[in-house]
C-alpha atoms as a PDB file:
ATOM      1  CA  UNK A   1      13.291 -16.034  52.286  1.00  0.00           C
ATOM      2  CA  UNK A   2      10.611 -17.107  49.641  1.00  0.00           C
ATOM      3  CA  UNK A   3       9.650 -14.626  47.131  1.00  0.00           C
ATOM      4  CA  UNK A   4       6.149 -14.924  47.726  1.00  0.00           C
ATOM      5  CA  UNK A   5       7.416 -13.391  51.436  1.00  0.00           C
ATOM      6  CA  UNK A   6       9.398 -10.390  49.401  1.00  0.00           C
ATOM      7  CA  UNK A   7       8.442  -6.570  51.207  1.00  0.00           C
ATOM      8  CA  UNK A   8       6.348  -5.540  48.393  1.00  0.00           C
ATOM      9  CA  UNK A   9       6.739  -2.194  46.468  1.00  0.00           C
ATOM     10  CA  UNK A  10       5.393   1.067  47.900  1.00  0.00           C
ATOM     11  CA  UNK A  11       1.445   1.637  46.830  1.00  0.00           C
ATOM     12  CA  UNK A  12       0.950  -2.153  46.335  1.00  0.00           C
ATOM     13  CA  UNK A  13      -0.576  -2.520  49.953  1.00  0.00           C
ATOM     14  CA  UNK A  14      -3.598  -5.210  49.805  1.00  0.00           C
ATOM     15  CA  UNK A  15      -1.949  -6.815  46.889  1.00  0.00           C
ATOM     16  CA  UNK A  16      -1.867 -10.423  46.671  1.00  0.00           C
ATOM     17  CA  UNK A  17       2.100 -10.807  45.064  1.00  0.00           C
ATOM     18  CA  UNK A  18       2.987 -14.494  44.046  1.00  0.00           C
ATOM     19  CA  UNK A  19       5.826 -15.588  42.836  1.00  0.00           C
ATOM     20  CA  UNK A  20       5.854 -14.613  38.801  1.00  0.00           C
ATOM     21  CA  UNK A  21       4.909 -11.348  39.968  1.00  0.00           C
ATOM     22  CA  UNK A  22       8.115 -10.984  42.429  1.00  0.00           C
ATOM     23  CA  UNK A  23      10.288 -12.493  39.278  1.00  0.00           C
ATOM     24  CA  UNK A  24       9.076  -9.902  36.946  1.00  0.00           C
ATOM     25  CA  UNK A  25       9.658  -7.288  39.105  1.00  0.00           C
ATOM     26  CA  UNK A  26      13.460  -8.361  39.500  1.00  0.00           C
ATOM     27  CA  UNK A  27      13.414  -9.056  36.163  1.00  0.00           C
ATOM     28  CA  UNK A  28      12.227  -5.448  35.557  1.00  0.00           C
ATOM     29  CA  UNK A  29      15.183  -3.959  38.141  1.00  0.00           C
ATOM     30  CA  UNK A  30      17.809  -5.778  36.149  1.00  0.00           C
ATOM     31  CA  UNK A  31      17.382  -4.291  33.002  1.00  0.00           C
ATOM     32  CA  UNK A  32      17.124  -0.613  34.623  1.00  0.00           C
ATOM     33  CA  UNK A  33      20.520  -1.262  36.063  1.00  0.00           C
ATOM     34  CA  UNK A  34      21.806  -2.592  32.726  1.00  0.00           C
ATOM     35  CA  UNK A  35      20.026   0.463  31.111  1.00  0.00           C
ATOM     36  CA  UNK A  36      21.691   2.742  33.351  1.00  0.00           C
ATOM     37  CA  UNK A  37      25.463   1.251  32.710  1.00  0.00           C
ATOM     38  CA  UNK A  38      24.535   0.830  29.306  1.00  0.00           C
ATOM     39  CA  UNK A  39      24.087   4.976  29.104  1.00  0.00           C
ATOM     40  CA  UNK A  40      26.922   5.574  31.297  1.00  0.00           C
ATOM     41  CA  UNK A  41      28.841   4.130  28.884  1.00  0.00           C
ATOM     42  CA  UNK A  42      27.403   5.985  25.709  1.00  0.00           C
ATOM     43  CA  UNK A  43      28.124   9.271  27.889  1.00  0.00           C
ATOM     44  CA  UNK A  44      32.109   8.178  28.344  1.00  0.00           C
ATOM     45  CA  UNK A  45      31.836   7.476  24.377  1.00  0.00           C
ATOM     46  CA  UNK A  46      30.490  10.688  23.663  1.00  0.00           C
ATOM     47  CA  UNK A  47      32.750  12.595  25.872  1.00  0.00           C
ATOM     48  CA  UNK A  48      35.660  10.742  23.923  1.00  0.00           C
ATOM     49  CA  UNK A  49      33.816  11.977  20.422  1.00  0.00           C
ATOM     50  CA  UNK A  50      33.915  15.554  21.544  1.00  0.00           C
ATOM     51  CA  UNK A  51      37.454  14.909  22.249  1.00  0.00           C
ATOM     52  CA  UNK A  52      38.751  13.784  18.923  1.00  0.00           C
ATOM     53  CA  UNK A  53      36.624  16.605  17.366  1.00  0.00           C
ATOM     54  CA  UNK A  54      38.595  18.804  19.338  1.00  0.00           C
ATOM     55  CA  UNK A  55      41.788  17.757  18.451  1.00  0.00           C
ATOM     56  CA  UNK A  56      40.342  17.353  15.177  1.00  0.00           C
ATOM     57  CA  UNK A  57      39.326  21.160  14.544  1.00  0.00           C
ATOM     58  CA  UNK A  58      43.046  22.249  15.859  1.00  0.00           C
ATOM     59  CA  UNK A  59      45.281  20.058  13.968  1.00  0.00           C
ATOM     60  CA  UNK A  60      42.462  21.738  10.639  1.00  0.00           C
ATOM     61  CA  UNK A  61      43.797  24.706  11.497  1.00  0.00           C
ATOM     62  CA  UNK A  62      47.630  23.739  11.997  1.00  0.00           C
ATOM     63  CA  UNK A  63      46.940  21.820   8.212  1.00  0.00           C
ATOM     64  CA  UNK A  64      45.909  24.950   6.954  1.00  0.00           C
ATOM     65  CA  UNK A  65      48.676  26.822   8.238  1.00  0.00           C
ATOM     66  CA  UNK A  66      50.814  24.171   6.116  1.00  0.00           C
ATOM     67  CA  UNK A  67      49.296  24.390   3.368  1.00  0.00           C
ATOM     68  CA  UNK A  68      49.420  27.784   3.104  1.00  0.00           C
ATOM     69  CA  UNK A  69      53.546  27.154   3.625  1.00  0.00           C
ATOM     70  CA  UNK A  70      53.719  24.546   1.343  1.00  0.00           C
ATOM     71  CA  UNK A  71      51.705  26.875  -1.590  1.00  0.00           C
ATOM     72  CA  UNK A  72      54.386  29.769  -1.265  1.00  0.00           C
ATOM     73  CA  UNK A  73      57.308  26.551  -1.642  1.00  0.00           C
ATOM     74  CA  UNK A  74      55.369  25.038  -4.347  1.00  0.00           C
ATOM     75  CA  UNK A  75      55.120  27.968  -6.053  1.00  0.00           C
ATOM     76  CA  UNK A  76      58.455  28.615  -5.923  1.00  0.00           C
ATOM     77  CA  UNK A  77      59.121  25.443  -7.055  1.00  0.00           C
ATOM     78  CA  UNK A  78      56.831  25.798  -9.853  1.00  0.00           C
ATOM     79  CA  UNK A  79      58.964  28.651 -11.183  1.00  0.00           C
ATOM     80  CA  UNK A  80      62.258  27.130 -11.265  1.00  0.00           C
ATOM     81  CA  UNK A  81      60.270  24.030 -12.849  1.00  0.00           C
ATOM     82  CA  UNK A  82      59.159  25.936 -15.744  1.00  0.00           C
ATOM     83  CA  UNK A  83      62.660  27.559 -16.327  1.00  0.00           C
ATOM     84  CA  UNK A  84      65.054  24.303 -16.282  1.00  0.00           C
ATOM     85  CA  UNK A  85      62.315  21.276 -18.095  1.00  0.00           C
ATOM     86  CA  UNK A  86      59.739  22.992 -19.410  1.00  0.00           C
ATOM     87  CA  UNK A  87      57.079  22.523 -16.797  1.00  0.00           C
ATOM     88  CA  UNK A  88      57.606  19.178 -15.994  1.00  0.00           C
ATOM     89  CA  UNK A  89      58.932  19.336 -12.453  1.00  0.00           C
ATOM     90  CA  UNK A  90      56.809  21.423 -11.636  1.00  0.00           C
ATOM     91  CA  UNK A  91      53.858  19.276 -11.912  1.00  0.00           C
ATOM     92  CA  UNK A  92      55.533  16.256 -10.339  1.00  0.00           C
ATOM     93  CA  UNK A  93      56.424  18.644  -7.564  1.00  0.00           C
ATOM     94  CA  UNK A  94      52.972  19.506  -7.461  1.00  0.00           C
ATOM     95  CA  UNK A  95      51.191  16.502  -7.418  1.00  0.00           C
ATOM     96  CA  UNK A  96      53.515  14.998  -4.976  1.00  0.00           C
ATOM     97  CA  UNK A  97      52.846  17.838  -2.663  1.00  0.00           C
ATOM     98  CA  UNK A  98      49.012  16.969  -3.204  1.00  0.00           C
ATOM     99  CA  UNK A  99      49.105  13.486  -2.623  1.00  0.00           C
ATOM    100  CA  UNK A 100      51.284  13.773   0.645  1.00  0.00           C
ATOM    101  CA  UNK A 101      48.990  16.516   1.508  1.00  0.00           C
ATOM    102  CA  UNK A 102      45.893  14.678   1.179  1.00  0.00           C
ATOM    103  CA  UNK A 103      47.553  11.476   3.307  1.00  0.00           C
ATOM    104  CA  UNK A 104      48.214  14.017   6.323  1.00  0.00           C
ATOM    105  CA  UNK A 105      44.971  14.967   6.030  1.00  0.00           C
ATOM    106  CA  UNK A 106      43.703  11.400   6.062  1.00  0.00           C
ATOM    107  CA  UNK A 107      45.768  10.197   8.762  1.00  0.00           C
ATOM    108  CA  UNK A 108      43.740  13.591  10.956  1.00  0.00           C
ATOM    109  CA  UNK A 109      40.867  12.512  10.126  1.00  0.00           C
ATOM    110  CA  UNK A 110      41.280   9.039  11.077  1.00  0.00           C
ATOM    111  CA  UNK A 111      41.755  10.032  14.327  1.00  0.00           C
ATOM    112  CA  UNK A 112      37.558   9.970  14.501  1.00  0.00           C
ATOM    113  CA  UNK A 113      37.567   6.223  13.993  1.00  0.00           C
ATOM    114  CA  UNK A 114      41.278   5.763  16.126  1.00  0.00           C
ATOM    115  CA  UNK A 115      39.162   4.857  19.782  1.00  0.00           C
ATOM    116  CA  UNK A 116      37.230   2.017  17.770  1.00  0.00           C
ATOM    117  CA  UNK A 117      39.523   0.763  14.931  1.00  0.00           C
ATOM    118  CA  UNK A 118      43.298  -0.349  15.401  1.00  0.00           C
ATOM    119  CA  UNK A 119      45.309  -0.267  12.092  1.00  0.00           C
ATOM    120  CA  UNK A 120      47.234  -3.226  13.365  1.00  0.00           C
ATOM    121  CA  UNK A 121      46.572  -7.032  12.095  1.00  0.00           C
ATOM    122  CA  UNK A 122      44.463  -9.243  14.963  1.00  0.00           C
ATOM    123  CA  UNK A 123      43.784  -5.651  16.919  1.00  0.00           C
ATOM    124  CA  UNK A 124      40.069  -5.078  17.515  1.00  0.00           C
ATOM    125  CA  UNK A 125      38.601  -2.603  19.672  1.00  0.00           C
ATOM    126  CA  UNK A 126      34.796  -1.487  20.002  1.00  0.00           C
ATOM    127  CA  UNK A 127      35.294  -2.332  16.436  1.00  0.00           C
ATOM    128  CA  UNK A 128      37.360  -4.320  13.864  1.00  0.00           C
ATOM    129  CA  UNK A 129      40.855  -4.047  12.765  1.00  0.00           C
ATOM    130  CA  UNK A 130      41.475  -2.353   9.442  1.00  0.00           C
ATOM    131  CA  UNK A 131      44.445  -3.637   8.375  1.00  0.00           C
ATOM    132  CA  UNK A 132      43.856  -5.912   5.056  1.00  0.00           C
ATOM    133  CA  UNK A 133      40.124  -4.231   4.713  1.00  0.00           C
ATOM    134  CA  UNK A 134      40.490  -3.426   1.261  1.00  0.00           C
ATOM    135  CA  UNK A 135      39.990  -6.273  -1.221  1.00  0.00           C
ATOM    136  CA  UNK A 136      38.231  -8.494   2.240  1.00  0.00           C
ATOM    137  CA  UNK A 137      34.864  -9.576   2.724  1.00  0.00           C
ATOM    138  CA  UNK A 138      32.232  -7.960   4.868  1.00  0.00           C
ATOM    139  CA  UNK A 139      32.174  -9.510   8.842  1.00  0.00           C
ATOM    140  CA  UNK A 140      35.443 -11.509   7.855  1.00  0.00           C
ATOM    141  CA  UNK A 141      37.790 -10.352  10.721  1.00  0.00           C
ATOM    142  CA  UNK A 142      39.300 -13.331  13.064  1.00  0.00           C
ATOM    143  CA  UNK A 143      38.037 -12.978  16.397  1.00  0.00           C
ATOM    144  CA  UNK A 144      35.502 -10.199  16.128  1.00  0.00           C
ATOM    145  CA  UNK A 145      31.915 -10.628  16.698  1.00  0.00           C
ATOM    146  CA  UNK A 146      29.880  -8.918  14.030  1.00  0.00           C
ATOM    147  CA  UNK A 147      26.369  -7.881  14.219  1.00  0.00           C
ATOM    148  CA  UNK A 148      24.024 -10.377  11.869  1.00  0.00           C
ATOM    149  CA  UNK A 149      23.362  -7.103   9.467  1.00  0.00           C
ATOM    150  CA  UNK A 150      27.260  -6.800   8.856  1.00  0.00           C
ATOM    151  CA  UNK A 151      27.416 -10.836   8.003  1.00  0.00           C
ATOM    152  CA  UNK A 152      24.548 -10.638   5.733  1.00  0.00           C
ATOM    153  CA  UNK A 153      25.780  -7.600   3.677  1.00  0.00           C
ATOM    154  CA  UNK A 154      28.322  -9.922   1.977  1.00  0.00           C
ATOM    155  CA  UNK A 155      30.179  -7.541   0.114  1.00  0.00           C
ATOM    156  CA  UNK A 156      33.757  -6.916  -0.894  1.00  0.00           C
ATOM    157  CA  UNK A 157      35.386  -3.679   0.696  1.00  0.00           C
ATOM    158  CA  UNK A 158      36.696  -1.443  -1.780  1.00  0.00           C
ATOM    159  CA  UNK A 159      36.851   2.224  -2.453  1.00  0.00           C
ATOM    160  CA  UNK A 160      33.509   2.765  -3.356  1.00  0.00           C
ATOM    161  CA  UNK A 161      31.918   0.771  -0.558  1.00  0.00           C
ATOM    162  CA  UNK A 162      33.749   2.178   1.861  1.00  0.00           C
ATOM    163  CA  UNK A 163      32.651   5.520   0.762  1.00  0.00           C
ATOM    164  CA  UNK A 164      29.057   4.471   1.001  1.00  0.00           C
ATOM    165  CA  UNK A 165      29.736   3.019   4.773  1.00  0.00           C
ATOM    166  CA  UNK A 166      31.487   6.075   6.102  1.00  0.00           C
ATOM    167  CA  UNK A 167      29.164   8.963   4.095  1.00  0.00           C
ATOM    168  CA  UNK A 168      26.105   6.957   6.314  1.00  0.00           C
ATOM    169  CA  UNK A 169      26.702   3.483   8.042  1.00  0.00           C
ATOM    170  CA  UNK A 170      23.190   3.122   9.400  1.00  0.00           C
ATOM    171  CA  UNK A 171      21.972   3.525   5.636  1.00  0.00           C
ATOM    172  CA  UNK A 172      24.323   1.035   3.949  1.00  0.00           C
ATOM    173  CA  UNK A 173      24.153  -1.410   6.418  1.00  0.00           C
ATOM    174  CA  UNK A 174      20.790  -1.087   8.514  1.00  0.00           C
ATOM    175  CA  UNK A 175      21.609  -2.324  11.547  1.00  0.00           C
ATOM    176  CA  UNK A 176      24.899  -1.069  11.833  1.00  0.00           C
ATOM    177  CA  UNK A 177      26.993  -0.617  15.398  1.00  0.00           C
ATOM    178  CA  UNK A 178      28.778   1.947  14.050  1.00  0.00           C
ATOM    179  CA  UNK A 179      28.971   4.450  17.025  1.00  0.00           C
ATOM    180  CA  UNK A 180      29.620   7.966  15.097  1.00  0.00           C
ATOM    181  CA  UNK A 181      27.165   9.084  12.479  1.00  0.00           C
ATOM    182  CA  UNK A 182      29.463   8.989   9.556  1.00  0.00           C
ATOM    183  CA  UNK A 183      31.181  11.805   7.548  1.00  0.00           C
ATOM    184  CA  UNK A 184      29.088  13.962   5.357  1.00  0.00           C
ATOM    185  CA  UNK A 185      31.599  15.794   3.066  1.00  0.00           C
ATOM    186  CA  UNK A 186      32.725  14.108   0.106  1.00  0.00           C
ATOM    187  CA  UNK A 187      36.135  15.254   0.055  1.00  0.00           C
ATOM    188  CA  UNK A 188      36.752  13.975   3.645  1.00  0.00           C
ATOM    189  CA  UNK A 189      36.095  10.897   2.936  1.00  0.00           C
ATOM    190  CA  UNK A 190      37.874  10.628   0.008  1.00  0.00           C
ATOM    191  CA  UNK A 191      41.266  11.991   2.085  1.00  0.00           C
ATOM    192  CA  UNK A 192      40.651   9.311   5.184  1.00  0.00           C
ATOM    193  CA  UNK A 193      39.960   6.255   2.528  1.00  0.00           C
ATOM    194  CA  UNK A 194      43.276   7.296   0.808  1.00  0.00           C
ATOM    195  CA  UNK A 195      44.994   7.627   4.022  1.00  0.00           C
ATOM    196  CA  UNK A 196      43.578   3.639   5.056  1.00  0.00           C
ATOM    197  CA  UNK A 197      44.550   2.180   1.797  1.00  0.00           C
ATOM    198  CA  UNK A 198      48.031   3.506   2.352  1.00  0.00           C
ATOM    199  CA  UNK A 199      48.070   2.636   5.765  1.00  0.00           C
ATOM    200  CA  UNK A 200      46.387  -0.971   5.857  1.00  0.00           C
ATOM    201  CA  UNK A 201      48.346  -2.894   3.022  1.00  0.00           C
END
């Protein structure tokens, strides 16, 4: 049937509808529908966000649980340290125990970016692979398709711009996909960057 012949909407009675009328209004009911999957979809992301912060806050508490263990051993370790080479061991023992410490913590907090970044090479997701981030370009990933404000930033991942991306995405890159709103405290991002430079070589 012609468009110009389409029902036409409810209160339009005694309205003359031609045919770039009709197409707008189809138009118009397309992009509600694609609005409406479109927000369907943010609510299954978000519902996977509250998730991982879920897990997130009990696996805190089992860390600090371990660390508390890992103090009393340390300590003890500490002791015998002092006794048999003069202190020594006991700071080896203790910065070991730090820097595995900090990775476990990294590898929890990871879990945030886990249901958008794979850690495995030619794996994307929502978002890009990590593995081999450190030391590559900005929007240099085979086979993902970055947004034109990631191409244009043109910079070379390393520590300190990865700090900057994850403390605020939308900031450092304006324009940004990134779907969480980045990690405030300092000392969390310096655990999960530690954890990905281990973990991405």
């Amino acid at each position: 049937m012609p468009l110009s012949n389409k029902t036409l909407p409810a209160g339009q009675t005694g309205f003359v509808a031609n045919e770039p009328y009709l197409l707008l209004l189809e138009e118009n009911e397309g992009l509600r529908n694609k609005l409406a999957e479109v927000e369907t979809q943010l609510e299954n992301i978000n519902t996977q966000l509250n998730e991982l912060k879920l897990q997130l806050a009990m696996k805190d508490e089992k860390i600090t649980s371990l660390r508390q263990e890992i103090g009393v051993v340390s300590g003890q370790a500490a002791e015998t340290g002092v006794a048999e080479a003069g202190g020594e061991q006991t700071a080896a023992v203790a910065e070991n125990t730090m820097a595995s410490d900090d990775l476990a913590q990294g590898k929890v907090i990871y879990e945030i970016c886990a249901a958008c970044h794979s850690l495995n090479a030619g794996e994307n997701k929502i978002g890009p692979s990590l593995h081999g981030v450190f030391g590559s370009k900005s929007g240099a990933v085979e086979g993902f398709e970055y947004s034109i404000f990631m191409k244009m930033k043109n910079i070379i991942w390393d520590e300190e711009a990865m700090d900057q991306y994850i403390k605020n995405p939308t900031v450092f890159v304006p324009g940004a996909r990134m779907l969480t709103g980045g990690i405030a405290e300092a000392e969390k991002r310096r655990k999960l960057i530690q954890y990905l430079k281990e973990v991405t070589k």
